[in-house]
Protein backbone atom coordinates (compact mmCIF):
# COMPACT_ATOMS: atom_id res chain seq x y z
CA UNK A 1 -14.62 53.41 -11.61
CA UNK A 2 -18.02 53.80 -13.19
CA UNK A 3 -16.79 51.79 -16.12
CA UNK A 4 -16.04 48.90 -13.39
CA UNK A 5 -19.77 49.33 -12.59
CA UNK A 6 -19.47 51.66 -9.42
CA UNK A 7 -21.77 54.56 -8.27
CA UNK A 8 -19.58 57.22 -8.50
CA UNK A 9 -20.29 60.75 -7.27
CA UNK A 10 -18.20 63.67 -8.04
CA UNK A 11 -18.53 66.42 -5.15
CA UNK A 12 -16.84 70.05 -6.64
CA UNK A 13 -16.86 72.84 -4.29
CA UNK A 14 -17.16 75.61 -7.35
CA UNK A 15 -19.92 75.92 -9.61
CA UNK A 16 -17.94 73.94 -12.69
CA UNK A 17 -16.24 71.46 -13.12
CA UNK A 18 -12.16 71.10 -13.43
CA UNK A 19 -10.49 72.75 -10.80
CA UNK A 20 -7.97 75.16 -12.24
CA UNK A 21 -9.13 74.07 -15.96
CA UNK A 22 -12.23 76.50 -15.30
CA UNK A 23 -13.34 79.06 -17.47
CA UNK A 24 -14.39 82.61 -17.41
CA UNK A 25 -16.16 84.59 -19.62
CA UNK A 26 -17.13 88.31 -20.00
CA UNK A 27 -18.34 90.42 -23.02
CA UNK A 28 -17.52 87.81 -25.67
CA UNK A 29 -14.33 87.02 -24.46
CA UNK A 30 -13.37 83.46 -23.15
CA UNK A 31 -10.82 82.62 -20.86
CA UNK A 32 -9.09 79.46 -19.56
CA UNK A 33 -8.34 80.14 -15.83
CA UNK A 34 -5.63 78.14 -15.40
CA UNK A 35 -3.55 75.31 -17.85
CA UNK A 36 -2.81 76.78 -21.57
CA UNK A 37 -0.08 74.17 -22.34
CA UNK A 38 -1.75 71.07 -23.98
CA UNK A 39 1.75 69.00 -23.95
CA UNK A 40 2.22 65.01 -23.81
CA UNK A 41 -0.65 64.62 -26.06
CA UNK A 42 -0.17 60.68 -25.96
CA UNK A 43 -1.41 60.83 -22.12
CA UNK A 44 -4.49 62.28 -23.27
CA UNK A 45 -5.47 59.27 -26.10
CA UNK A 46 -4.51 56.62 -23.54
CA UNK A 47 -7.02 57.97 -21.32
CA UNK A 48 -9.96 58.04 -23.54
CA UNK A 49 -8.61 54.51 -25.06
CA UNK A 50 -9.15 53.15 -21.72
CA UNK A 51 -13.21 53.63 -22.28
CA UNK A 52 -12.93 52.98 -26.66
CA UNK A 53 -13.08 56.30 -27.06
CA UNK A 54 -10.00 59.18 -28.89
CA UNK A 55 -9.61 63.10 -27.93
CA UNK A 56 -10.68 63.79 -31.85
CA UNK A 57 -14.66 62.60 -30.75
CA UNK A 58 -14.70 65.51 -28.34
CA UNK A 59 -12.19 68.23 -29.43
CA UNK A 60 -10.03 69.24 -32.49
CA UNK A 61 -5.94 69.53 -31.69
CA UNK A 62 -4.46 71.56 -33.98
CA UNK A 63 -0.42 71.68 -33.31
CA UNK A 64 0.99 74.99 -33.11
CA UNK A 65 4.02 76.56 -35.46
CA UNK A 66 5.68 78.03 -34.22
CA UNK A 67 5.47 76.15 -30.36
CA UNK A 68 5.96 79.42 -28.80
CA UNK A 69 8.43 82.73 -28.98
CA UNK A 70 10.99 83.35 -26.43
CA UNK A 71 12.03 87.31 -25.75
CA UNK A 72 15.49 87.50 -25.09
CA UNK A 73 15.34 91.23 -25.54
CA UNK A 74 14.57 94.43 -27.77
CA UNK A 75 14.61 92.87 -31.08
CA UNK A 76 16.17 89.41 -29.89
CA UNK A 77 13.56 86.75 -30.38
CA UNK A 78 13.65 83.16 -30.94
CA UNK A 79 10.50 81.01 -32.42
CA UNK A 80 10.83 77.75 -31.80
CA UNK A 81 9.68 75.73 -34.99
CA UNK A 82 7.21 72.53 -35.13
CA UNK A 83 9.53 70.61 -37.48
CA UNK A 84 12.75 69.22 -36.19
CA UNK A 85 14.85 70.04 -39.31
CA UNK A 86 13.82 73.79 -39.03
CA UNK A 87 14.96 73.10 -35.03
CA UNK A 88 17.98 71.68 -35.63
CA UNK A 89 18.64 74.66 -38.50
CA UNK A 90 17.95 76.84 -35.43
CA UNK A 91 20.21 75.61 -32.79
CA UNK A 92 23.28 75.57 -35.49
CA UNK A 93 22.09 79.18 -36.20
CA UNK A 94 22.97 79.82 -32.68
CA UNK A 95 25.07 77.54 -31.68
CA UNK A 96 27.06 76.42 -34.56
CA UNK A 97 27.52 72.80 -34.89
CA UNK A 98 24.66 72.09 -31.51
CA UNK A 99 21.90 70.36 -34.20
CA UNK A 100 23.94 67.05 -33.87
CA UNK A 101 23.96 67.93 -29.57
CA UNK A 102 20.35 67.86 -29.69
CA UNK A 103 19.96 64.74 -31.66
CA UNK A 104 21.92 63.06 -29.07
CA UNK A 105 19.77 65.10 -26.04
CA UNK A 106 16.79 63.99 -27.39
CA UNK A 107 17.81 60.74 -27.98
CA UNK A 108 18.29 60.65 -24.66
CA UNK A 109 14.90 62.52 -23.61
CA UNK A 110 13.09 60.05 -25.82
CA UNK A 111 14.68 57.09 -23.75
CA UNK A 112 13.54 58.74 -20.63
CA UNK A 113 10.28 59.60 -21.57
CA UNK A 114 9.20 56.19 -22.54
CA UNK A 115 10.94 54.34 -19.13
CA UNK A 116 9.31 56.92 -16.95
CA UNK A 117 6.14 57.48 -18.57
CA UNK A 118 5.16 53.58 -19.42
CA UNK A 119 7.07 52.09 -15.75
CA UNK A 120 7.59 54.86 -13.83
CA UNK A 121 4.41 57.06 -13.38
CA UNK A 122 1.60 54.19 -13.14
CA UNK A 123 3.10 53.30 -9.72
CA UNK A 124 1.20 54.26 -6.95
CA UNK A 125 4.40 54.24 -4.86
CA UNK A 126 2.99 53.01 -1.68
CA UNK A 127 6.65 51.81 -0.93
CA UNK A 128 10.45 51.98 -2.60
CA UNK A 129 9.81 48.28 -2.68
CA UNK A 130 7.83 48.95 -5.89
CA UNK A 131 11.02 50.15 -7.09
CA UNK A 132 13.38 46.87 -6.12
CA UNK A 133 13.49 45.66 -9.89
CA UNK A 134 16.56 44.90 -11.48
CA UNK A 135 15.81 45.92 -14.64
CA UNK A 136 14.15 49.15 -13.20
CA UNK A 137 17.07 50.07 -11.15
CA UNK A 138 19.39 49.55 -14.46
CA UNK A 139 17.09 52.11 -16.33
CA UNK A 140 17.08 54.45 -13.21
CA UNK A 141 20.98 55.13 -14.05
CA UNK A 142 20.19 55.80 -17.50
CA UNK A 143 17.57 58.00 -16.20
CA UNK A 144 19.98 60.16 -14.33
CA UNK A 145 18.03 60.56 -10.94
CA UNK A 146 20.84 62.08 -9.40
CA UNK A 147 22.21 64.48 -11.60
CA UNK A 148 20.69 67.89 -12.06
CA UNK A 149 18.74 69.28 -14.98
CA UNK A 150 21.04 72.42 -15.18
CA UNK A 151 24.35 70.19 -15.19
CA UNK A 152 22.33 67.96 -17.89
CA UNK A 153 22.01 70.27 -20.72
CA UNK A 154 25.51 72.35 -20.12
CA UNK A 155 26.96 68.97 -20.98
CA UNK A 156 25.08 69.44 -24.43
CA UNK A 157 25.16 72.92 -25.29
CA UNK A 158 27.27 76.04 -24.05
CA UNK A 159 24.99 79.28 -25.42
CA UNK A 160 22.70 80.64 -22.80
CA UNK A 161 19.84 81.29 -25.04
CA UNK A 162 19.95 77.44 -25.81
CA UNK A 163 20.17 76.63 -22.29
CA UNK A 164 17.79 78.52 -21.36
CA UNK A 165 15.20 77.25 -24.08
CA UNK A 166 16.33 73.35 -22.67
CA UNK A 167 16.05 74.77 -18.90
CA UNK A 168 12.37 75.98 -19.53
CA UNK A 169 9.67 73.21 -19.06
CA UNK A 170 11.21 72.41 -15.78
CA UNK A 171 9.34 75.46 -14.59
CA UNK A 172 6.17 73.56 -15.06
CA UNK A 173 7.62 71.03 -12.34
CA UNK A 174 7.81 73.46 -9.90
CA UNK A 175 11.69 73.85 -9.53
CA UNK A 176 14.84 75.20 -10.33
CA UNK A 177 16.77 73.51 -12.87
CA UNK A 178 20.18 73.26 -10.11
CA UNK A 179 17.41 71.30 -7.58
CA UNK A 180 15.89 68.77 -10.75
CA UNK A 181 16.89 65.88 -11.48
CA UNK A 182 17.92 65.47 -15.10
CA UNK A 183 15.02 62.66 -15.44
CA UNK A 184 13.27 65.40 -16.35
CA UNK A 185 14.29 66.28 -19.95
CA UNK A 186 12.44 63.91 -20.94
CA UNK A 187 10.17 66.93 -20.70
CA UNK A 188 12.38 68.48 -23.64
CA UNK A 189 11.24 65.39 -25.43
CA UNK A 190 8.23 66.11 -24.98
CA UNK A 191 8.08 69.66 -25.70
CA UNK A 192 10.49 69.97 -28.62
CA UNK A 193 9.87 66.09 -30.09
CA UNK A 194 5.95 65.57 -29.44
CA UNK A 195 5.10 69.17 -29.77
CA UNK A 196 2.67 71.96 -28.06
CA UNK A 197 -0.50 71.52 -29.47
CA UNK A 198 -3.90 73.66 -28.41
CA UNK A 199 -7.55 72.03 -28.08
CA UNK A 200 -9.99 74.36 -30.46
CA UNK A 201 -12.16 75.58 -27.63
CA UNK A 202 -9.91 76.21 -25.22
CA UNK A 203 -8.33 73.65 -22.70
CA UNK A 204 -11.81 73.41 -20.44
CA UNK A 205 -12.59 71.57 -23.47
CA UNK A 206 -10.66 68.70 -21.94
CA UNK A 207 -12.62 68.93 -18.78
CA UNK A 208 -15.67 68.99 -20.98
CA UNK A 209 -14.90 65.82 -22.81
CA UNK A 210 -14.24 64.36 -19.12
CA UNK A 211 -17.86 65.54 -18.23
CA UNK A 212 -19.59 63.89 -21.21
CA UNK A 213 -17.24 60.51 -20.70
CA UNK A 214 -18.27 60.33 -16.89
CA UNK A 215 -22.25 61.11 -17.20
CA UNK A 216 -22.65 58.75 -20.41
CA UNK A 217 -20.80 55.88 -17.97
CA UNK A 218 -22.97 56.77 -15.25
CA UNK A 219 -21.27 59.66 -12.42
CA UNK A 220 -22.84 62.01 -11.01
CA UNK A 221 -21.52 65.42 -10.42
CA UNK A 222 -22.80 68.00 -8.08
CA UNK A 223 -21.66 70.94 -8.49
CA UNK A 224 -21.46 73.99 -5.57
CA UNK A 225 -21.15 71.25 -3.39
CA UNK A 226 -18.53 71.69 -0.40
CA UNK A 227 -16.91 69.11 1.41
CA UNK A 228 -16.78 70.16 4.91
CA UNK A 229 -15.82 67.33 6.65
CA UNK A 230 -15.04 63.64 6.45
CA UNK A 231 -16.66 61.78 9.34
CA UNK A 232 -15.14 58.15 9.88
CA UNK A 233 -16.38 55.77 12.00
CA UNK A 234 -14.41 52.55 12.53
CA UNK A 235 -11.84 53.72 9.89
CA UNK A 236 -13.71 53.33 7.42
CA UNK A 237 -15.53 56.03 4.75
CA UNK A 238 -18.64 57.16 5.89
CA UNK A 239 -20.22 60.42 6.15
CA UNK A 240 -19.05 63.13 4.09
CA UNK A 241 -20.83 66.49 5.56
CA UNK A 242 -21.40 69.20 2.58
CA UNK A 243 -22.93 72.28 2.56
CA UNK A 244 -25.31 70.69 0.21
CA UNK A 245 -25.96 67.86 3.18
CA UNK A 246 -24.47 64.39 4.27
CA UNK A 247 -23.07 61.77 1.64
CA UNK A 248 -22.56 58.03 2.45
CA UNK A 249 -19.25 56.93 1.16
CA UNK A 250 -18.05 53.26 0.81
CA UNK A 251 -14.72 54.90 -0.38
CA UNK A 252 -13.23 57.99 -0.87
CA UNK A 253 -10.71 59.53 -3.72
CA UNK A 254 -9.70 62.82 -2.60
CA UNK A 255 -8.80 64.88 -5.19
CA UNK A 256 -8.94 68.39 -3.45
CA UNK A 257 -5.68 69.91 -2.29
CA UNK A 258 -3.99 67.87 -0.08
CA UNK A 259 -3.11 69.79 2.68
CA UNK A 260 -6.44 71.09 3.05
CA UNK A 261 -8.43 67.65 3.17
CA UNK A 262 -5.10 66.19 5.34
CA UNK A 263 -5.36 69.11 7.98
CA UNK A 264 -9.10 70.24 7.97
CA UNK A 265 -11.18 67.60 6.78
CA UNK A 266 -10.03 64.96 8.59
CA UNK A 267 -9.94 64.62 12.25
CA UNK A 268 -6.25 64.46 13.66
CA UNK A 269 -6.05 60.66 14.57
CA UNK A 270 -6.99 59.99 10.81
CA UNK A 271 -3.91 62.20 9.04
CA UNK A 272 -0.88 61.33 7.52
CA UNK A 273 0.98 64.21 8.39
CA UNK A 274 1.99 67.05 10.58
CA UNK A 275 1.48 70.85 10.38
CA UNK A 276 5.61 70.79 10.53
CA UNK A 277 5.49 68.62 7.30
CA UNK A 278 3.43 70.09 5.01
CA UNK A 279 5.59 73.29 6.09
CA UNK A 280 8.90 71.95 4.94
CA UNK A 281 7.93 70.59 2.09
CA UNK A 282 9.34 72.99 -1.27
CA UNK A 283 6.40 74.26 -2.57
CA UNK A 284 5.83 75.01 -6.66
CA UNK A 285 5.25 78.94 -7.62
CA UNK A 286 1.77 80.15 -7.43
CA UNK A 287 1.07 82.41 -9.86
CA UNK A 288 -0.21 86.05 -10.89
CA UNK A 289 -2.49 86.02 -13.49
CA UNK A 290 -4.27 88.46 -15.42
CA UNK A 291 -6.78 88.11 -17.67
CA UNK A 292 -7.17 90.55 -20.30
CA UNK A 293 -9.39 91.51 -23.28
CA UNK A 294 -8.69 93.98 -26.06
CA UNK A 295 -10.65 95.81 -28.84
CA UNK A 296 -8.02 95.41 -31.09
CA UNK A 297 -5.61 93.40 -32.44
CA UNK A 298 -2.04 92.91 -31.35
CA UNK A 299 0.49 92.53 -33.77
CA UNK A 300 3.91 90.55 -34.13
CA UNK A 301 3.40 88.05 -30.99
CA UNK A 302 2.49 83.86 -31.03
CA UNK A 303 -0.12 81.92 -29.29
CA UNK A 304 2.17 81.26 -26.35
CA UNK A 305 5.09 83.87 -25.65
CA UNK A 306 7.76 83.90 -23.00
CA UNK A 307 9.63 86.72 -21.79
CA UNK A 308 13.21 86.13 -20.87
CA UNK A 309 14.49 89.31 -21.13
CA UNK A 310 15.83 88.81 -17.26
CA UNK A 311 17.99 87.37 -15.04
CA UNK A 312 16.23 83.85 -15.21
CA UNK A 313 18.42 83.22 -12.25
CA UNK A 314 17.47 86.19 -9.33
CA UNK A 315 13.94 85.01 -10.23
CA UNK A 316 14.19 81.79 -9.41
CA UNK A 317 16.48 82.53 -5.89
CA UNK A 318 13.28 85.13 -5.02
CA UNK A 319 10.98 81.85 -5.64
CA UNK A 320 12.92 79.44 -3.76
CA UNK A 321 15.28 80.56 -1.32
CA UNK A 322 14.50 84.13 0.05
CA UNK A 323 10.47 84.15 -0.73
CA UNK A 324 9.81 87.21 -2.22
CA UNK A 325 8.13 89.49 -4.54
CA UNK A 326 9.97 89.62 -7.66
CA UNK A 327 13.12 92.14 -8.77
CA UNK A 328 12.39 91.71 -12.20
CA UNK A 329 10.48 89.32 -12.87
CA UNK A 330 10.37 87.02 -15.89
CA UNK A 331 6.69 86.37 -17.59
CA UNK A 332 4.71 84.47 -20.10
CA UNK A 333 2.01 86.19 -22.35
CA UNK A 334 -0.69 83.66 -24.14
CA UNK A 335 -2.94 84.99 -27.02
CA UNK A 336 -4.92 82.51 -27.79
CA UNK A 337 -7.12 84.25 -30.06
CA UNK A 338 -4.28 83.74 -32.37
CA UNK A 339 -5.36 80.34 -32.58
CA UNK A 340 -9.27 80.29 -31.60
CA UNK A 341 -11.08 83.15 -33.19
CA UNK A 342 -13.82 82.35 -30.85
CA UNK A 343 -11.84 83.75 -27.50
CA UNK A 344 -12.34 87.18 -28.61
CA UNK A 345 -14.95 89.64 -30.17
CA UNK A 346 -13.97 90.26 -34.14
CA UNK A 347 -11.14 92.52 -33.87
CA UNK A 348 -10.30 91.79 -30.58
CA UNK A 349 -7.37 89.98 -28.59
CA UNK A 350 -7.84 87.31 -25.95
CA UNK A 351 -4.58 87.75 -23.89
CA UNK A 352 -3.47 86.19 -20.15
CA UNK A 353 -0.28 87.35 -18.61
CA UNK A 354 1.10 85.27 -15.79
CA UNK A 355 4.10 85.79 -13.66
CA UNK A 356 5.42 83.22 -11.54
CA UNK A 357 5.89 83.90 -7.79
CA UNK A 358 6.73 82.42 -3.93
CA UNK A 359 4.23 80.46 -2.43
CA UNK A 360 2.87 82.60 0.65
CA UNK A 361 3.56 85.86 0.05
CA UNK A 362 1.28 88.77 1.02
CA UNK A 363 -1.11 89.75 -1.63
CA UNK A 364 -2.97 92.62 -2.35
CA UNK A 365 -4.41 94.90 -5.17
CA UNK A 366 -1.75 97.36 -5.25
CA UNK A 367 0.51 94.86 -5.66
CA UNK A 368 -0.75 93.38 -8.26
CA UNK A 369 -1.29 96.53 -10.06
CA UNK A 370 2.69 97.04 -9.74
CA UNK A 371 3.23 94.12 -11.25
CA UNK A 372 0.80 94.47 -14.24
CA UNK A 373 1.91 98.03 -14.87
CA UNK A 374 5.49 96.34 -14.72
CA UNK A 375 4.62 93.68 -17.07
CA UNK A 376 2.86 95.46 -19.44
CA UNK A 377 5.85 98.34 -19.78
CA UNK A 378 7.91 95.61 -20.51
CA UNK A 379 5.46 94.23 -22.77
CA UNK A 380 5.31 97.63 -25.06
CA UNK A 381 9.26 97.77 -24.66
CA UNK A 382 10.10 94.43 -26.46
CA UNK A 383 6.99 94.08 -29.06
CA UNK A 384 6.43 97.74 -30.00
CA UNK A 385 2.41 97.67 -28.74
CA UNK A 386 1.37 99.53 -26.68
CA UNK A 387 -2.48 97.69 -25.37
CA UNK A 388 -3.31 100.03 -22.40
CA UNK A 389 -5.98 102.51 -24.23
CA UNK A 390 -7.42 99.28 -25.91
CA UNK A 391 -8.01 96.96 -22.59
CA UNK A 392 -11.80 96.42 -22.27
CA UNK A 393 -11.47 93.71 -20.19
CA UNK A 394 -9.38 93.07 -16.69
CA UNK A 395 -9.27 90.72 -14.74
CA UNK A 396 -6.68 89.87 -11.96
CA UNK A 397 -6.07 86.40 -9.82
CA UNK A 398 -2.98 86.07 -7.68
CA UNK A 399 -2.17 83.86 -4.03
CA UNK A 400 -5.34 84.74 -2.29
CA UNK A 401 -7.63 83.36 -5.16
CA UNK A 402 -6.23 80.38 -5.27
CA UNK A 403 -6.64 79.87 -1.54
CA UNK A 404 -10.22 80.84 -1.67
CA UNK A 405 -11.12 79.03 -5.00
CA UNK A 406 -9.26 75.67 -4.46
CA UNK A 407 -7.97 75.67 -0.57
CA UNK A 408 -4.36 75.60 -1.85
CA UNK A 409 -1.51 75.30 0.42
CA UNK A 410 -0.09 78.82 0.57
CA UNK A 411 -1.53 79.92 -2.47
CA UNK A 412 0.44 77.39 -4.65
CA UNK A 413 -0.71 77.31 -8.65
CA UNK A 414 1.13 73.95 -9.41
CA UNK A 415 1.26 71.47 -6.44
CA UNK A 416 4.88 70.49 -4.94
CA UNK A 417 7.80 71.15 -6.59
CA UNK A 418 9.30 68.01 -8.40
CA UNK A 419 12.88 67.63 -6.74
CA UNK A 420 14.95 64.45 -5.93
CA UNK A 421 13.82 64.69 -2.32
CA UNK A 422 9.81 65.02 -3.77
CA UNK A 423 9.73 62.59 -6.58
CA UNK A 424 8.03 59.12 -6.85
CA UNK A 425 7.65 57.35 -2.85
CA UNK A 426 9.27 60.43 -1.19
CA UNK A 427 6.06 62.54 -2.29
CA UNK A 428 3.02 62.64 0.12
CA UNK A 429 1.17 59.15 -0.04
CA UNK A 430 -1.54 58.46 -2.02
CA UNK A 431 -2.99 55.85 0.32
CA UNK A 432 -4.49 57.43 3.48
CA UNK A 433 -2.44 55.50 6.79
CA UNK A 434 -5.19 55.64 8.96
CA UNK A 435 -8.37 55.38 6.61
CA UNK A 436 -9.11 51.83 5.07
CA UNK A 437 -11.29 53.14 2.60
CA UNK A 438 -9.68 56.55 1.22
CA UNK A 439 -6.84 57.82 -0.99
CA UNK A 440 -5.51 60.65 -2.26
CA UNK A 441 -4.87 62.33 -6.45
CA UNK A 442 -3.61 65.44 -7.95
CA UNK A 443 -0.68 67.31 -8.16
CA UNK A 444 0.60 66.87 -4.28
CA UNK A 445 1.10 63.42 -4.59
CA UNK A 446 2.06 60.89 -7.03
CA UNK A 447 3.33 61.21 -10.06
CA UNK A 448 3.60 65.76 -9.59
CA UNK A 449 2.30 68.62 -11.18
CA UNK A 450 0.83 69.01 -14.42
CA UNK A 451 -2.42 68.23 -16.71
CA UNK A 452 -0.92 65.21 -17.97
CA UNK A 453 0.56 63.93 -14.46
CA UNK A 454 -2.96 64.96 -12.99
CA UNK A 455 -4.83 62.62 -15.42
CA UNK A 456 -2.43 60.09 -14.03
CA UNK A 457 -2.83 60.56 -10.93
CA UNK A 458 -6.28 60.15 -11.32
CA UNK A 459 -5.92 56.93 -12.84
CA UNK A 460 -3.64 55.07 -10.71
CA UNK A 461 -6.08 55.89 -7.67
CA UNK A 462 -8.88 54.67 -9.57
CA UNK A 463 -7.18 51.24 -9.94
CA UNK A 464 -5.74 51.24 -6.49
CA UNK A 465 -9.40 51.64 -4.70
CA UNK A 466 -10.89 49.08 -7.19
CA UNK A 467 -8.41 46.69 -5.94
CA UNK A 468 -9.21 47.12 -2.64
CA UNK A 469 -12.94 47.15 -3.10
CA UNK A 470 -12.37 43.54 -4.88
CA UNK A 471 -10.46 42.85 -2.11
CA UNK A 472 -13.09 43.74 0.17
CA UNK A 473 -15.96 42.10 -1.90
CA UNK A 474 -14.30 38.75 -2.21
């Protein structure tokens, strides 16, 4: 919008920029708070294309190899190679004969991946009428909107290990793979096919690209700066109230948790929805995180490391349908000092464990210490180290951070979860029904959850509130 010659100012509650994308630091190590995953990285140079710019003027990708490591067990591991020959020499390993099943899945991912990332996700999906297109509604079979994820790659491939590898990304939609629809390997595509790549720096290195892009076209961002209420007179934008003092607004983009604008910053006339609907609507896991800093170095794991070594399934019912803390709980370990040898002190480890958990539950610190003591047995169990004597830094952040930090809807980490009932017009609106002037972004409405998505998101309101400030002008 500040390209298009607008005076743009960015109000952020915390005291930096990027929402979840912060950082922390503490005795020379450097954490990312919340994304790790730098996936889809063709979203990413279509952004800064739109303003002549590429990712490589503000941050170096370098493209991980292995992707990541999958636990299965005590000495049952599974690295899952950049190049697609050394893939496809996998899966046969496993599988024998599967290589020429994935060709034909991915095939198939590709084919959804360009449909729904080039006609799909650019709509702002103000109405299904956006939808009524022949030659969309042809694609939408080959799509497979109705079908589940889970049914989707049994077709393909019959060893659990495999479909359990294929089942994986959907987790960053929020879901189970039964309750996806099978649209969604195009996210295999994109994992397996486009590859997991890490920004040198750390992911806030996005969000400090975005900062340099916004100030050199002319936004303003004030930081420590709480919205506190939107005041509308006439419907139309007007006062914002801050702790920082009143802003005049000709429109707004709201890009703060949904809910929490919807319910509390707007008076009730002026929201789209009930208390009753943002209860019913499926929720993606928050998370438990812990941040953790060694003084020495651990041996035998990748940059990104996933722990599968139980039932995938109980995990997901104590998610979804009886909210609850965790039996046994699967977990992902990232050591990015693997990568970046400026996360950690010389000799040191950079590592964050995350567990993914209901929406809503009860928090506490002995809870959480449970769960890390948990974690971290299993942890020594499957890789042989043992880290406890060498932790210098700790650092936990579960449901009730994410409340406090970002106003999130039960403590959610990821936004809605991205079922058939929650995808494209049947997610919350990203035009505001009762405000001329103000829409909505991020990862509770249109297109979902996710960096990439997010960017989106951010994009499509951007050209939705220039077209009605044109409108307006003329």
């Amino acid at each position: 919008m500040a390209k298009e010659g607008y005076n743009v100012t960015v109000l952020e509650k915390n005291d930096q920029p990027g929402g979840r994308a912060r950082v922390w630091e503490q005795d020379g190590f450097k954490f990312d708070m919340g994304p790790s995953w730098y996936w889809m990285p063709d979203v990413f140079e279509n952004f800064f294309a739109l303003f002549g710019k590429k990712p490589a003027e503000y941050y170096q990708l370098v493209r991980l190899d292995p992707g990541y490591r999958v636990y299965f067990g005590n000495d049952d591991v599974m690295d899952v190679p950049a190049n697609m020959i050394e893939l496809e020499t996998l899966f046969d390993s496993i599988e024998p004969g599967s290589s020429a099943a994935l060709k034909g899945f991915l095939k198939q991912a590709a084919y959804k991946y360009k449909v729904g990332m080039g006609e799909y996700v650019f709509r702002p999906s103000h109405s299904i009428t956006e939808f009524i297109d022949f030659n969309l509604i042809k694609k939408s079979f080959s799509l497979q909107l109705l079908g589940s994820m889970s049914k989707h790659v049994r077709r393909y491939f019959k060893n659990p290990k495999l479909v359990k590898l294929l089942e994986f990304p959907v987790l960053f939609l929020g879901a189970t793979p039964q309750n996806t629809p099978a649209m969604y390997s195009m996210m295999n595509y994109a994992d397996l096919a486009l590859g997991t790549w890490y920004p040198q720096g750390g992911m806030n290195q996005i969000v400090k690209a975005m900062v340099s892009l916004a100030e050199e076209l002319g936004a303003t961002i004030k930081l420590n700066t709480e919205v506190t209420k939107i005041d509308l007179a006439n419907n139309q934008a007007g006062d914002i109230i801050t702790n920082q003092g009143i802003f005049k607004a000709d429109f707004i983009i709201a890009g703060a948790d949904y809910e929490h604008v919807d319910q509390h910053l707007v008076d009730k006339p002026h929201q789209n929805y009930t208390p009753q609907y943002w209860d019913s609507r499926t929720m993606s896991p928050s998370s438990l995180l812990f941040y953790i800093g060694t003084n020495k170095k651990v041996e035998g794991i990748q940059h990104h490391n996933l722990f599968f070594d139980e039932d995938f399934e109980l995990h997901a019912k104590e998610i979804y349908t009886t909210p609850m803390w965790p039996t046994n709980p699967l977990f992902y370990v990232c050591c990015t000092s693997k990568t970046d040898k400026d996360a950690a002190p010389e000799g040191g480890e950079n590592l964050f464990f995350l567990m993914p958990i209901a929406p809503g539950l009860n928090d506490d610190d002995s809870i959480r210490e449970k769960y890390f003591n948990l974690m971290l047995d299993r942890f020594q169990r499957i890789t042989g180290q043992d880290i406890r004597s060498s932790i210098v830094v700790k650092r936990s952040y579960a449901l009730n951070n994410f409340k406090a930090d970002y106003h999130s809807f039960k403590g959610n980490a990821y936004g809605l979860a991205n079922t058939l009932a929650q995808t494209a017009f049947f997610k919350p609106a990203m035009r505001a029904k009762h405000i001329k002037n103000m829409l909505y972004t991020g990862q509770l409405t249109v297109p979902g959850p996710g960096v990439p998505p997010a960017i989106i998101s951010g994009q499509v309101a951007a050209m939705e509130a220039i077209k009605v400030l044109k409108k307006v002008k003329s």
